[in-house]
Each structure stands twice: as C-alpha cells, then as structure tokens.
C-alpha atoms as a PDB file:
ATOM      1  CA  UNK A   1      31.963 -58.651  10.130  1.00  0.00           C
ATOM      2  CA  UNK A   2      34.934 -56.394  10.714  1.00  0.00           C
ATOM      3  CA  UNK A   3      33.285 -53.318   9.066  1.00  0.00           C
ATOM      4  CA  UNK A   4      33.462 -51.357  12.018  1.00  0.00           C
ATOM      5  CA  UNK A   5      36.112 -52.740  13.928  1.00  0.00           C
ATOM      6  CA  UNK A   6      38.561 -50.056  15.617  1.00  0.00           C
ATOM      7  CA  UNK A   7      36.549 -47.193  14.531  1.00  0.00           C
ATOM      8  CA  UNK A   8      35.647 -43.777  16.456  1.00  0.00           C
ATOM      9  CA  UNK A   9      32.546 -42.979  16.424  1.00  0.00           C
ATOM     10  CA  UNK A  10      33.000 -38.710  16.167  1.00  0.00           C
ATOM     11  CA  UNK A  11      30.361 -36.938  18.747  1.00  0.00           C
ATOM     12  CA  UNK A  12      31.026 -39.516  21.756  1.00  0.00           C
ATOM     13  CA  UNK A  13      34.357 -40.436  20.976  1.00  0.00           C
ATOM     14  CA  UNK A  14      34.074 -43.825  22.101  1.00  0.00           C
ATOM     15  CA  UNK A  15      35.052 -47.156  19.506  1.00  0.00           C
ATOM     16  CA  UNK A  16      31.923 -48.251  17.822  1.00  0.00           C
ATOM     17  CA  UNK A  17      30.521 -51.735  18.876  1.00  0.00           C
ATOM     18  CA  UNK A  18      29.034 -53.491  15.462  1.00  0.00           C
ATOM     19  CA  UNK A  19      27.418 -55.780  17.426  1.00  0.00           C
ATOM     20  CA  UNK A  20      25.108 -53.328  19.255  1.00  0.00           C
ATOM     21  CA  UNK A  21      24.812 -51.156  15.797  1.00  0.00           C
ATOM     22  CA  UNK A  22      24.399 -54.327  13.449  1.00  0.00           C
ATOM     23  CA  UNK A  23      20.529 -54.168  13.135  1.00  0.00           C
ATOM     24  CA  UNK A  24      20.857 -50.877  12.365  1.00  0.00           C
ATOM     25  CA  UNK A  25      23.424 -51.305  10.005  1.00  0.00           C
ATOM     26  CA  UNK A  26      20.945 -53.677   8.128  1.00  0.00           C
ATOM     27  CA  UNK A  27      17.997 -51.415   8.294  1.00  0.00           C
ATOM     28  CA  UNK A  28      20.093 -48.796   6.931  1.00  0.00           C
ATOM     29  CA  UNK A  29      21.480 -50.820   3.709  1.00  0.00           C
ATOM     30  CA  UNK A  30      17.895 -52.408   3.162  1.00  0.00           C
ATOM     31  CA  UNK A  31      16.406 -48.428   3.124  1.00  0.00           C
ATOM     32  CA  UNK A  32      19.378 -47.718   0.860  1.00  0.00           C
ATOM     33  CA  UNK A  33      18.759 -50.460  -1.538  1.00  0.00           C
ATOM     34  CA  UNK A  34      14.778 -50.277  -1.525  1.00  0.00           C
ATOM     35  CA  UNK A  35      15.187 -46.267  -2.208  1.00  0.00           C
ATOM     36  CA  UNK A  36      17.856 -47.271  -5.161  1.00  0.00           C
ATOM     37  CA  UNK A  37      15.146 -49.925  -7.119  1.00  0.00           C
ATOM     38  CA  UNK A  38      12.745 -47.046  -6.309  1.00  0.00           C
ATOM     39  CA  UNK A  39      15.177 -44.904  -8.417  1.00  0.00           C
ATOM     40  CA  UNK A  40      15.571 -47.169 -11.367  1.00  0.00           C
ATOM     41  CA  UNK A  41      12.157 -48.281 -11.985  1.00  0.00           C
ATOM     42  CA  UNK A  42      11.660 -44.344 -11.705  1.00  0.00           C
ATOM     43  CA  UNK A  43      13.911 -43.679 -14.689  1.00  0.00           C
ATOM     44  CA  UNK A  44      12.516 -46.612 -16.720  1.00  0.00           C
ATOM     45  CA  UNK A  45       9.134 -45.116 -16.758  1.00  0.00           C
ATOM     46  CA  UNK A  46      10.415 -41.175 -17.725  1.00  0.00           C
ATOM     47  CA  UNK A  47       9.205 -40.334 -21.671  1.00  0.00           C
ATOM     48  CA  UNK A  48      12.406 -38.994 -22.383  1.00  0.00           C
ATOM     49  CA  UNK A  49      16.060 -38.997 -20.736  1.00  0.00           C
ATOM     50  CA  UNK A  50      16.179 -36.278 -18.098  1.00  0.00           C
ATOM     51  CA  UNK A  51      17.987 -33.152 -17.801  1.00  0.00           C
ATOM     52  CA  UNK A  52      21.559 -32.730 -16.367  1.00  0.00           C
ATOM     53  CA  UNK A  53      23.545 -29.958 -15.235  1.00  0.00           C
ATOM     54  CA  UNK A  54      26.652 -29.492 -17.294  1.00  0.00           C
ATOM     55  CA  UNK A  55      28.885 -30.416 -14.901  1.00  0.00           C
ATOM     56  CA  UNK A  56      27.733 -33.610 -14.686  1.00  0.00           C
ATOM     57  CA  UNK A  57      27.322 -34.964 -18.332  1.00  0.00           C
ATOM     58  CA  UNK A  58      29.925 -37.614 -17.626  1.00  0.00           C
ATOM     59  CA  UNK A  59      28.085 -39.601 -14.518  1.00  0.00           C
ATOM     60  CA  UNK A  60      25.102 -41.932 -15.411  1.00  0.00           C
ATOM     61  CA  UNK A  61      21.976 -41.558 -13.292  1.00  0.00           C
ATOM     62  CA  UNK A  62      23.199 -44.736 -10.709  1.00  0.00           C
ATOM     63  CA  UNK A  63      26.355 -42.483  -9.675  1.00  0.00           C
ATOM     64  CA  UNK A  64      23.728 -39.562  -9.533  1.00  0.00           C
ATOM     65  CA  UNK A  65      21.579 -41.044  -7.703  1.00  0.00           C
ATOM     66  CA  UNK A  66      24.893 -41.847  -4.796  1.00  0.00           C
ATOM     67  CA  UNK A  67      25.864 -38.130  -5.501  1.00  0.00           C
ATOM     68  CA  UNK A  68      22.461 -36.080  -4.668  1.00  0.00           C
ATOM     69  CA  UNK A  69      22.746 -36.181  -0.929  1.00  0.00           C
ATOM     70  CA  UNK A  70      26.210 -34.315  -1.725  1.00  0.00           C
ATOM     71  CA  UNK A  71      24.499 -32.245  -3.989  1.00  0.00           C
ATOM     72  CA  UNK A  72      22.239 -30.603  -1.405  1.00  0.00           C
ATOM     73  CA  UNK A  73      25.020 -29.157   0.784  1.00  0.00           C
ATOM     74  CA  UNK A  74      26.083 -26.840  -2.076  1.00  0.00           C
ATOM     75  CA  UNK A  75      25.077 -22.852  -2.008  1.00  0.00           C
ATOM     76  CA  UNK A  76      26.670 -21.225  -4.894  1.00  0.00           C
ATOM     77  CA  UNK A  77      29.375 -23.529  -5.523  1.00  0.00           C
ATOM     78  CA  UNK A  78      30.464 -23.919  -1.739  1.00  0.00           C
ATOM     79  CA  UNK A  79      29.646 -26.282   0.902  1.00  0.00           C
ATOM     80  CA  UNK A  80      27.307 -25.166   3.655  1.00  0.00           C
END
C-alpha cells in the first residue's frame, strides 16, 4: 500500500503501522464515499440551485462538499 509508510502519527509520536490501521482506513473511505453519493443525489433532488456565499462562486458543489469540514473552523474570518 505505501500510503502510510514512514509517517508520524502527531499525539504519540510513534511511525504509523498501515497494517494495524488498514481496516480503518477502509471504513473511513467507504463513510467518505457513501456520505459523498448521499450529497449528490441530495443536490439532484433541490427545486432550484442553492445559495452560495460570495466567496465561493467559483467552486462547484463536489469541491464544496470536500471544503465544509474547513468551513466550520471559521469565526469571523479566522480559524478557531
């Protein structure tokens, strides 16, 4: 797999085994991609295209979608 291999893992310090995290790995890209079709078939059934902020007129609702989590952190412009 290689995805993993030679990387930190940040709290413990210690190198990251992908063989002990690989089911989670899987579980976590499955959740990702069941919450993304969950998204789309969302939009397809909206009346009418949905409101954006003006900031982000340029990014479609897939890189939107990716971007909210990022989104949430913000408090008047600034990271929390």
């Amino acid at each position: 797999m290689g995805l993993y291999k030679d990387q930190i893992e940040e709290e413990t310090c210690m190198k990251i085994n992908e063989n002990q995290t690989l089911n989670e790995n899987i579980a976590d890209i499955k959740g990702l991609e069941t919450a993304f079709e969950a998204h789309r078939r969302l939009l397809l059934q909206l009346p009418k295209e949905p409101q954006r902020l003006p900031c982000l007129n340029e990014s479609n609702h897939d890189k939107l979608f990716f971007f909210s989590p990022l989104l949430e952190n913000f408090d008047d412009g600034k990271m929390t």
